[in-house]
Protein backbone atom coordinates (compact mmCIF):
# COMPACT_ATOMS: atom_id res chain seq x y z
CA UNK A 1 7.95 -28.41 68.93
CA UNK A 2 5.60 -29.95 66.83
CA UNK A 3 6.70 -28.38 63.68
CA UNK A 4 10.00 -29.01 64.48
CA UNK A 5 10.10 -32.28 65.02
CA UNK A 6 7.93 -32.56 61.69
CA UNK A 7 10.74 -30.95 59.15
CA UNK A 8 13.60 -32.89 60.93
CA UNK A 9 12.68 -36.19 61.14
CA UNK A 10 11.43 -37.27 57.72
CA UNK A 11 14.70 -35.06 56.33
CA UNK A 12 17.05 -37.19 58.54
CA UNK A 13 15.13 -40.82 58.19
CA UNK A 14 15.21 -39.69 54.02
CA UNK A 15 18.72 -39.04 54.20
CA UNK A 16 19.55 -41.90 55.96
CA UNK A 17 17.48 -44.18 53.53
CA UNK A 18 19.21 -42.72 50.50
CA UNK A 19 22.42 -42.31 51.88
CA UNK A 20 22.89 -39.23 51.43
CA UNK A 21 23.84 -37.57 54.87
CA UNK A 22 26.57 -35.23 54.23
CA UNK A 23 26.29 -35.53 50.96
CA UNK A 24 23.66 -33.27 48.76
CA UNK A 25 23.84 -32.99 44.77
CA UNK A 26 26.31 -30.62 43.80
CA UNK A 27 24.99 -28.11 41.48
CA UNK A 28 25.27 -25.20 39.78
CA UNK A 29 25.50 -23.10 42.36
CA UNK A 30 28.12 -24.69 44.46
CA UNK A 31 30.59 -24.09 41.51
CA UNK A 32 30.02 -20.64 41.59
CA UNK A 33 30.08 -20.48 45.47
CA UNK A 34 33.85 -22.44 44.81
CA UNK A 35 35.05 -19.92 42.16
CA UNK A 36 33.81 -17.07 45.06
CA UNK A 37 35.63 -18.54 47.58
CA UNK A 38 38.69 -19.02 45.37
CA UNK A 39 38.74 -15.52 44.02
CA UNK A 40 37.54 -16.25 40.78
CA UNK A 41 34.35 -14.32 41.21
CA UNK A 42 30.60 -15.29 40.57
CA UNK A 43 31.77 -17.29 37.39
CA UNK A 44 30.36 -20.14 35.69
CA UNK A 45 31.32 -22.35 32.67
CA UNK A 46 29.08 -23.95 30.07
CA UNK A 47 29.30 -25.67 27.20
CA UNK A 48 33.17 -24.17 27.13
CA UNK A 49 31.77 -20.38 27.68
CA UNK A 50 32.60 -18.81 31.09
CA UNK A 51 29.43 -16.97 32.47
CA UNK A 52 29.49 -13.69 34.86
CA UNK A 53 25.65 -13.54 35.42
CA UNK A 54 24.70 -17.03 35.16
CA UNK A 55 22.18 -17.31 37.91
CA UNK A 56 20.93 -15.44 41.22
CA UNK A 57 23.33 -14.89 43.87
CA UNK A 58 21.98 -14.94 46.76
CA UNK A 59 22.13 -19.06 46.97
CA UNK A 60 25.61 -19.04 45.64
CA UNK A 61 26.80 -16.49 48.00
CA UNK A 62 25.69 -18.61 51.13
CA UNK A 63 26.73 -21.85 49.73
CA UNK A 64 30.11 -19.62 49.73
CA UNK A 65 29.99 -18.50 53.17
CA UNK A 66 29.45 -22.26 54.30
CA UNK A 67 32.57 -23.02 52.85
CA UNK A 68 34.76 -19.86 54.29
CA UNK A 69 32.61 -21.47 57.53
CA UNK A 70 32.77 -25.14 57.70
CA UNK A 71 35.08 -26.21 54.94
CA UNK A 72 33.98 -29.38 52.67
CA UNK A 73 31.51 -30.65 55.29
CA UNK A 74 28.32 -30.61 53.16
CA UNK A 75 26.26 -31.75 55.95
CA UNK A 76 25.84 -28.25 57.15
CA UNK A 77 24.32 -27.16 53.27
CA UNK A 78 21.24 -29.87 54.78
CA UNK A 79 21.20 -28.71 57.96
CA UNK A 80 20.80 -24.79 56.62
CA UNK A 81 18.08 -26.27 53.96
CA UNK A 82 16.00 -27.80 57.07
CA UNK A 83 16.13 -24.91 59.06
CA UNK A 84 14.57 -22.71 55.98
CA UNK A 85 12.23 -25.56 55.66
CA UNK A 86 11.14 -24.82 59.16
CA UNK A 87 10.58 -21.43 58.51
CA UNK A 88 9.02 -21.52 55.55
CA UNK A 89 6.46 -24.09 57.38
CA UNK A 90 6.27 -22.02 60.61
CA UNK A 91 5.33 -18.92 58.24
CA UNK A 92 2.76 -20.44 56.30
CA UNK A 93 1.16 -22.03 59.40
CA UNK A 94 1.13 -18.46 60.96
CA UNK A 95 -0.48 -17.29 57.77
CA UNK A 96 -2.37 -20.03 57.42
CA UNK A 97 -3.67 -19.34 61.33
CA UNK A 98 -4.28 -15.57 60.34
CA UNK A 99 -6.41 -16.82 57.52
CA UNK A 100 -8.52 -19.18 58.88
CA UNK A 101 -8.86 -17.57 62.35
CA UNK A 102 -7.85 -21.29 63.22
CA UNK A 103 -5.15 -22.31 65.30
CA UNK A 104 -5.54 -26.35 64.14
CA UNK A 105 -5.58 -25.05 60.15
CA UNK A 106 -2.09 -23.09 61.03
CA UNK A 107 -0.50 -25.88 62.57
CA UNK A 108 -2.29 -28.09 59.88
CA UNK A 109 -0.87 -26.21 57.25
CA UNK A 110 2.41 -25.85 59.00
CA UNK A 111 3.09 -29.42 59.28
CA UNK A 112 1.90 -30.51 55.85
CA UNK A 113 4.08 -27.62 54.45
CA UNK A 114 7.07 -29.04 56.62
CA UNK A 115 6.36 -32.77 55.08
CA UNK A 116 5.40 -31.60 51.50
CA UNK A 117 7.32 -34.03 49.22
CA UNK A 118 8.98 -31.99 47.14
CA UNK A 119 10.23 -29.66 49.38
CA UNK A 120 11.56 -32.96 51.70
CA UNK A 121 13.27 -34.38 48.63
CA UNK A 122 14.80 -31.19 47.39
CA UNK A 123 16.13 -30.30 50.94
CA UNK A 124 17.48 -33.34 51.27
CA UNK A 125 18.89 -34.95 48.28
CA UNK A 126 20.39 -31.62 46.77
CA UNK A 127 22.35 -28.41 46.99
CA UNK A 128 19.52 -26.44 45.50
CA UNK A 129 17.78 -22.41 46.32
CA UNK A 130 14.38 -24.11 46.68
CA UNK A 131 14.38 -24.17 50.57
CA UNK A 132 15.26 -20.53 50.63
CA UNK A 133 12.90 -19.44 47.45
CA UNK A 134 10.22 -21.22 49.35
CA UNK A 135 11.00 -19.56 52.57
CA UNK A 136 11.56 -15.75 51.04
CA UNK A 137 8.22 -16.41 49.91
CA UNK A 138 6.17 -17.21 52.28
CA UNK A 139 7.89 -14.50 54.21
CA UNK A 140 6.97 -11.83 51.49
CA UNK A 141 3.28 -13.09 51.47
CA UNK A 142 3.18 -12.86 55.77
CA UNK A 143 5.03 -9.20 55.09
CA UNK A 144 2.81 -8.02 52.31
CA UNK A 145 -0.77 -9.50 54.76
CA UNK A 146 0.83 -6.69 57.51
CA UNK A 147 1.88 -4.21 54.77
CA UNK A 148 -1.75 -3.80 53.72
CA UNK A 149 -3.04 -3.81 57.42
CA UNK A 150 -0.85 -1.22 57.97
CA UNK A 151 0.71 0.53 55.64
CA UNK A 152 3.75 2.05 57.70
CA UNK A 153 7.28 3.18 56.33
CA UNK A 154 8.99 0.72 58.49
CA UNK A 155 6.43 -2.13 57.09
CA UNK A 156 7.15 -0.93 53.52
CA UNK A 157 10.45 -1.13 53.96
CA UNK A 158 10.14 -4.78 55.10
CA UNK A 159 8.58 -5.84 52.36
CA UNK A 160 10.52 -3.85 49.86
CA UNK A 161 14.17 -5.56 51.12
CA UNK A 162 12.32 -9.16 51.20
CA UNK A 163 11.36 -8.63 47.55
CA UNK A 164 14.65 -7.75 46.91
CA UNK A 165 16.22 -10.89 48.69
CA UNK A 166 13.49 -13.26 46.47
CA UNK A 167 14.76 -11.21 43.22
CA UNK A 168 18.43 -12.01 44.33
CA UNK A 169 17.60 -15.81 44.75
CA UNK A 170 15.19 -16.52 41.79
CA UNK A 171 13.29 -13.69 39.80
CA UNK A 172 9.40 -13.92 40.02
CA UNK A 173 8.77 -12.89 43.60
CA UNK A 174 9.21 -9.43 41.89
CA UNK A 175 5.38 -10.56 40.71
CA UNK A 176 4.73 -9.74 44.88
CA UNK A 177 5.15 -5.68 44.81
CA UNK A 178 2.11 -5.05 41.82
CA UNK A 179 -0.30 -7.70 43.95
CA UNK A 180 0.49 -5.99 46.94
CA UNK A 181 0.26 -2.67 45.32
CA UNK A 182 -3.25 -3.40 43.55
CA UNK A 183 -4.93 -4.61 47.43
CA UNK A 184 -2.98 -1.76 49.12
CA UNK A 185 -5.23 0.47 46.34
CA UNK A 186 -8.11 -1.48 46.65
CA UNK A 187 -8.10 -1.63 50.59
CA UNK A 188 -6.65 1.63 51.69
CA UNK A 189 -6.81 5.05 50.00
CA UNK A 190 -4.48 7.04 52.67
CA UNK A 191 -1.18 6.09 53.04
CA UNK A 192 -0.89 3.39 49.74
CA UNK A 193 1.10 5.23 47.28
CA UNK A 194 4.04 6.22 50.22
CA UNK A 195 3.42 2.35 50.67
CA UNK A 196 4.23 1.05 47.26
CA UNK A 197 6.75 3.84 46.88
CA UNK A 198 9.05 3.32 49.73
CA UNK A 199 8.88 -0.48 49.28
CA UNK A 200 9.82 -0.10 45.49
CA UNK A 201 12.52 2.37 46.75
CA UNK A 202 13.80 -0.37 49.01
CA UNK A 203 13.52 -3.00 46.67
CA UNK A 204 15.51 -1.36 43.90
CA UNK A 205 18.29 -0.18 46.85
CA UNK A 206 19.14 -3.53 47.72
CA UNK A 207 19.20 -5.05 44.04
CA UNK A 208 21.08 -2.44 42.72
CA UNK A 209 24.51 -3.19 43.91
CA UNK A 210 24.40 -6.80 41.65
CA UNK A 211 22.44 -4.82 39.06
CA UNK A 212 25.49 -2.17 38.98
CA UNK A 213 28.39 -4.65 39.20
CA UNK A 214 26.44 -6.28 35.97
CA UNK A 215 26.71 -2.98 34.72
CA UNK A 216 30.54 -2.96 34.86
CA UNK A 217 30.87 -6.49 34.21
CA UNK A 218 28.75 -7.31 31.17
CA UNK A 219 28.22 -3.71 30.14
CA UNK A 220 24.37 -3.54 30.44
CA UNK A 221 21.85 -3.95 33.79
CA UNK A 222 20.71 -7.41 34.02
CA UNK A 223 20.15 -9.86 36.77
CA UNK A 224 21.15 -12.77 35.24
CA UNK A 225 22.34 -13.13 31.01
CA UNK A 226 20.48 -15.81 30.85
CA UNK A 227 16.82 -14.37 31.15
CA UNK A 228 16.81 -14.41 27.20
CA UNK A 229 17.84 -18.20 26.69
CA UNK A 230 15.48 -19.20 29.14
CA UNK A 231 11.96 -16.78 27.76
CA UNK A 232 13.27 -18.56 24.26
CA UNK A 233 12.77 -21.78 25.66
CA UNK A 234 9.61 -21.50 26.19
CA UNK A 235 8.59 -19.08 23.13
CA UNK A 236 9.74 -20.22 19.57
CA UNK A 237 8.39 -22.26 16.61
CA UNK A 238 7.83 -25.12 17.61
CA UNK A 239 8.38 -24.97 21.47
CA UNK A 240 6.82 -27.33 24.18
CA UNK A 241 7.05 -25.07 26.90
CA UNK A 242 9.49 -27.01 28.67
CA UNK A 243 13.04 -28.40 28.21
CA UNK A 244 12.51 -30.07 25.09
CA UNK A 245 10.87 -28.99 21.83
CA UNK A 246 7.32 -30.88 20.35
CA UNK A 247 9.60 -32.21 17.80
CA UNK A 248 12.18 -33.60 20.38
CA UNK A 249 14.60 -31.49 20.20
CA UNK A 250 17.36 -31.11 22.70
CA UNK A 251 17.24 -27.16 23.24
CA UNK A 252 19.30 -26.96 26.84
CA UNK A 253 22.63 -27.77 25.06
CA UNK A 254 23.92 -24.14 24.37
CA UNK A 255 26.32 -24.36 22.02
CA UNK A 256 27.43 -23.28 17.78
CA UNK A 257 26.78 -27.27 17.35
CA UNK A 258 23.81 -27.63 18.23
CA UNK A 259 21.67 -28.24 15.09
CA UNK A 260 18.00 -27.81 17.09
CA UNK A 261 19.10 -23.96 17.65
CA UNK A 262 18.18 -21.63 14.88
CA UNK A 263 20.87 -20.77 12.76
CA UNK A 264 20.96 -16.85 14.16
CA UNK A 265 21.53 -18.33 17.81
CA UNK A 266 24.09 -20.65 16.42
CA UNK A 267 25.70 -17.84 14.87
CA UNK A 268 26.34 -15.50 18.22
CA UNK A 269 27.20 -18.46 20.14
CA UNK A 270 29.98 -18.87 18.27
CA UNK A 271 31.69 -15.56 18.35
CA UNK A 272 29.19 -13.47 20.69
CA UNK A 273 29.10 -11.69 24.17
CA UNK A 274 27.66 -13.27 27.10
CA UNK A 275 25.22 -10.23 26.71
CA UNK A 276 24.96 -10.46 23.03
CA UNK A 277 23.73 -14.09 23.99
CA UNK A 278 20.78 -12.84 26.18
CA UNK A 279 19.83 -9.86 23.46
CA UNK A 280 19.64 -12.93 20.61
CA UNK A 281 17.77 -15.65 22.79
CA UNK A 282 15.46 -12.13 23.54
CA UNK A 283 15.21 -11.05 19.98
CA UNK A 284 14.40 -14.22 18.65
CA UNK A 285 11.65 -14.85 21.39
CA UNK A 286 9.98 -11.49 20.42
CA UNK A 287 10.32 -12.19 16.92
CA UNK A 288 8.14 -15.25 17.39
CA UNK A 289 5.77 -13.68 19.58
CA UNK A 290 5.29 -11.11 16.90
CA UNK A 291 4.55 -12.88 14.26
CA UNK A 292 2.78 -16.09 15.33
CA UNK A 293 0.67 -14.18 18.34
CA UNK A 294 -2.07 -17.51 18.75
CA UNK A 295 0.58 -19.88 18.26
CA UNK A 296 2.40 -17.96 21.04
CA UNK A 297 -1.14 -17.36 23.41
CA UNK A 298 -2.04 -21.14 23.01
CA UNK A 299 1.90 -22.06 23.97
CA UNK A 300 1.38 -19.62 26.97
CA UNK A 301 -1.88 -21.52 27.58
CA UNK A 302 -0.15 -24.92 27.62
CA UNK A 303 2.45 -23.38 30.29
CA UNK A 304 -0.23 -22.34 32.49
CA UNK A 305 -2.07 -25.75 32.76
CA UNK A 306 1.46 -27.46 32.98
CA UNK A 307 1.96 -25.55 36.07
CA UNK A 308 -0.98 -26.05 37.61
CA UNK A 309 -1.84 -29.88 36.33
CA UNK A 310 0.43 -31.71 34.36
CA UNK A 311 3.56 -32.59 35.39
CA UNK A 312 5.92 -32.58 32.89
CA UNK A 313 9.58 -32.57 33.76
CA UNK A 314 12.87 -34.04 32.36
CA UNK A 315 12.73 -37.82 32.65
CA UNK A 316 16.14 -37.72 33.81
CA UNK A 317 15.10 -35.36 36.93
CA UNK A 318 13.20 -38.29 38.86
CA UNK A 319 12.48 -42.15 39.52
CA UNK A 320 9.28 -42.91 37.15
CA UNK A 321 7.61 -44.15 40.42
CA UNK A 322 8.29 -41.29 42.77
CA UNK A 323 6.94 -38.74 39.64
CA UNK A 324 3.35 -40.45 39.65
CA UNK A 325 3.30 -40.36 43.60
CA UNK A 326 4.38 -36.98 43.83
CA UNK A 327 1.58 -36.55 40.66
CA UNK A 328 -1.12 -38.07 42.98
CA UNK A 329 -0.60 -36.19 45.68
CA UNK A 330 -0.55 -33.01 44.05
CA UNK A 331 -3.23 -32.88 42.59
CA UNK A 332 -5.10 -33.99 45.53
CA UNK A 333 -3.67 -30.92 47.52
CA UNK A 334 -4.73 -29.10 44.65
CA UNK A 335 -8.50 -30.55 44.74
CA UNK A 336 -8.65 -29.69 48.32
CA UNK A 337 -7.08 -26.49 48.22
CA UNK A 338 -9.71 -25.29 45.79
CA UNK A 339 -12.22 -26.69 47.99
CA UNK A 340 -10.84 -25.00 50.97
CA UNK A 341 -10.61 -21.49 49.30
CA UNK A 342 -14.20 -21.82 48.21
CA UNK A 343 -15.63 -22.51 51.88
CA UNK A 344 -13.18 -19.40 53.11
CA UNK A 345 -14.60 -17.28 50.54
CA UNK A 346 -18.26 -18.57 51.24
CA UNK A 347 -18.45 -18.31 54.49
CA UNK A 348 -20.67 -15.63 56.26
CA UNK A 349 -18.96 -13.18 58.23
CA UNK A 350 -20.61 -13.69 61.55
CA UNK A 351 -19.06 -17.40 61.46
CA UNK A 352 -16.83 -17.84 64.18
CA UNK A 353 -13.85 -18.20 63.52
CA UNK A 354 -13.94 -15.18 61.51
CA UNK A 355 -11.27 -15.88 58.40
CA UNK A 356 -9.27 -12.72 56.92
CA UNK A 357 -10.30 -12.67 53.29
CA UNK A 358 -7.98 -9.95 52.48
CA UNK A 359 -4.93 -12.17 53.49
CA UNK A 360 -6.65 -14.93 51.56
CA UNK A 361 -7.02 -13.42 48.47
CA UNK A 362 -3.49 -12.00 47.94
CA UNK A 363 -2.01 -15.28 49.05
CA UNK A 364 -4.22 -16.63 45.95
CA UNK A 365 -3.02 -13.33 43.94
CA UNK A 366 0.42 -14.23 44.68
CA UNK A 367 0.06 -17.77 43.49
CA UNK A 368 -1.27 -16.61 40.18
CA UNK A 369 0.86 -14.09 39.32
CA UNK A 370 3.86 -15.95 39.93
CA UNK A 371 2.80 -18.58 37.74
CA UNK A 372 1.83 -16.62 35.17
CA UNK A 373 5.57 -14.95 35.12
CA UNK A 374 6.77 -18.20 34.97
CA UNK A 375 4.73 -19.49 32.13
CA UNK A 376 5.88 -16.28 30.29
CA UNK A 377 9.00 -18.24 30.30
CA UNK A 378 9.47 -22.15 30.05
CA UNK A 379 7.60 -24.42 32.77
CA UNK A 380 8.86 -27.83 34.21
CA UNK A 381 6.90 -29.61 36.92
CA UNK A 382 9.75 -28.52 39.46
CA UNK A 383 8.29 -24.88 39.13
CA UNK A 384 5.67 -24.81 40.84
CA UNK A 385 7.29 -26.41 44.03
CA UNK A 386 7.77 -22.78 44.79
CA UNK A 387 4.52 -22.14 45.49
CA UNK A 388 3.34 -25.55 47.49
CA UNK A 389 3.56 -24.51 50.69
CA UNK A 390 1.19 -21.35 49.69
CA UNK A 391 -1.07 -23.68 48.52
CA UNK A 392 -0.97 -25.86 51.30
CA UNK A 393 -2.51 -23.62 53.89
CA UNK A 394 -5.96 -23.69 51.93
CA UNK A 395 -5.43 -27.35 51.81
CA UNK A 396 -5.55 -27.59 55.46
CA UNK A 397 -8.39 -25.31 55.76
CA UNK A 398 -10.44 -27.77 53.36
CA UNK A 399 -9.50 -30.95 55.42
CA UNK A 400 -10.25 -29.23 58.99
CA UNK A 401 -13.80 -27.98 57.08
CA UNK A 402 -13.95 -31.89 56.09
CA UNK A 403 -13.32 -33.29 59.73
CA UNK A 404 -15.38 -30.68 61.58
CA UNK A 405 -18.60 -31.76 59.32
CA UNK A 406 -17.38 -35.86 59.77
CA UNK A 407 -17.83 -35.00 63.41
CA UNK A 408 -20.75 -33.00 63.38
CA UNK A 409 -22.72 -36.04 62.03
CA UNK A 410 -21.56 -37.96 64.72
């Protein structure tokens, strides 16, 4: 009840404030859900070029079912965001519980997962995968903690289809199968390969039908044709790492006119596939990374410390004032989680309550390995909102360390 109540009031009183009840951003992803629903297909069109493979599915084809299911009334794309809100929260508490050996650090870490700001303003103010990216997961971390307990077919198989779903809503929780493979090895000799096997098998199973229809579509196996624009973004001469390049350049607007797009790029947009697009944005990428390797290292470098410190974004994305809150508390969580990861990792194992270091670690394994995916690509602030709620549950364990030794001395 408590958890409950804690990811549907603030998401109601926000709504209310903003005035926004029924009424979430439309993105993206609700275009494509329209063209679905109208027969059109998973289509989108940019910058006058129709895309078959623009994004994941998975968000598009429930924002599609909404509408076969409730018409125009938006209100029920907020109400579907708050209930994976809840159960991303109610999983990382359980984690978080499993952890510690606490039952106060998994509500803790429920509740401040439920309340985390970005997650509130994202379920809330727009149409957007987050909720569900979030909530796959935290699900594939509480799957993979049981895989490597017990490494069972029907566990394996689990994990394997909740990969898959992540994959089909946003690429990097792919990053969860290796990290799950590497402690499965490193825990448990018997029964580990059949493990990573059947959940691979699994995985690839339930990704292959978009993979396939790709096939047929675009003429080669990709998830999305867009994986090539975006690892260029974030790996050519002169790159930030983000949205825009060091020398301002506007490098989001896709099109032949665009004079901050190398002439090659400018040249397929023009007259190219939508694959030939990804293979360019690809080759070009590579190309850099070949030739200018420390230029490229110290650019990955810079991605890495944007997504764990600064918090660069579009200015355009949010309020000036709600960026340096959200800034603050961040990196306070972050401070605290750090601490709390060091006292789980220091403490004896005859302290009661005894915390699962196992589970611990590849919750931290996780959490690096997705960010370091993402930095192979382009990094914004927004990305590591993914991973917050993760984070969170050492967070709680440091402030419950912090009020058991305020009471202590009282």
């Amino acid at each position: 009840m408590i958890l409950a109540l804690a990811t549907l009031v603030p998401r109601v009183l926000l709504a209310t404030l903003l005035g926004v009840v029924g009424q979430p951003e439309t993105w993206e992803y609700d275009v494509i859900a329209a063209h679905i629903v109208g027969g059109n297909g998973h289509v989108y069109e940019r910058f006058a070029f129709v895309y078959a493979a623009y994004a994941p599915p998975l968000w598009s084809w429930i924002l599609a079912a909404l509408l076969v299911t409730t018409g125009e009334a938006r209100i029920g794309i907020q109400v579907l965001q708050a209930v994976f809100c809840f159960g991303a929260a109610a999983a990382c508490g359980g984690l978080a519980r499993r952890i510690s050996g606490d039952e106060t650090v998994g509500l803790l870490a429920g509740v401040l997962a439920a309340v985390q700001p970005s997650l509130l303003y994202y379920s809330v103010v727009k149409s957007d995968p987050l909720p569900l990216n979030v909530l796959l997961l935290s699900l594939i971390a509480v799957a993979a903690t049981s895989l490597i307990d017990a490494p069972t077919d029907r566990r394996a198989l689990l994990f394997g289809c909740l990969i898959a779903l992540g994959v089909l809503a946003r690429g990097t929780p792919v990053v969860a199968l290796p990290v799950a493979a590497l402690a499965l090895f490193a825990r448990r000799r018997s029964g580990a390969l059949r493990a990573v096997a059947v959940s691979t098998a699994a995985m690839s199973l339930c990704v292959a039908p978009w993979v396939i229809r790709n096939v047929a579509v675009l003429g080669a196996p990709v998830l999305t044709s867009t994986t090539g624009e975006n690892f260029w973004r974030g790996n050519h001469e002169g790159a930030g790492g983000g949205v825009v390049d060091l020398d301002g350049g506007e490098i989001t607007r896709i099109a032949p006119t665009n004079p901050d797009l190398p002439p090659a790029i400018r040249t397929v947009l023009a007259s190219g596939t939508e694959i030939q697009r990804h293979e360019i944005f690809m080759a070009e990428a590579w190309r850099f990374i070949g030739t200018e390797p420390l230029e490229a290292a110290g650019l990955f470098a810079r991605k890495m410390r944007t997504f764990w410190w600064r918090i660069d974004s579009d200015p355009r994305d949010y309020p000036r004032t709600a960026s340096i809150t959200y800034a603050a508390i961040y990196r306070t969580e972050l401070a605290l989680a750090l601490f709390g990861a060091f006292v789980l990792f220091r403490s004896r194992g005859a302290a009661s309550p005894s915390p699962d270091r196992w589970a611990a670690a590849l919750a931290l394994g996780l959490m690096i390995a997705v960010s370091v995916l993402q930095s192979a690509f382009y990094v914004q602030g927004r990305h590591r909102f993914l991973i917050e709620p993760l984070l969170l549950m050492f967070t709680a364990i440091a402030l419950s360390t912090l009020a058991r030794r305020s009471r202590s001395r009282t």
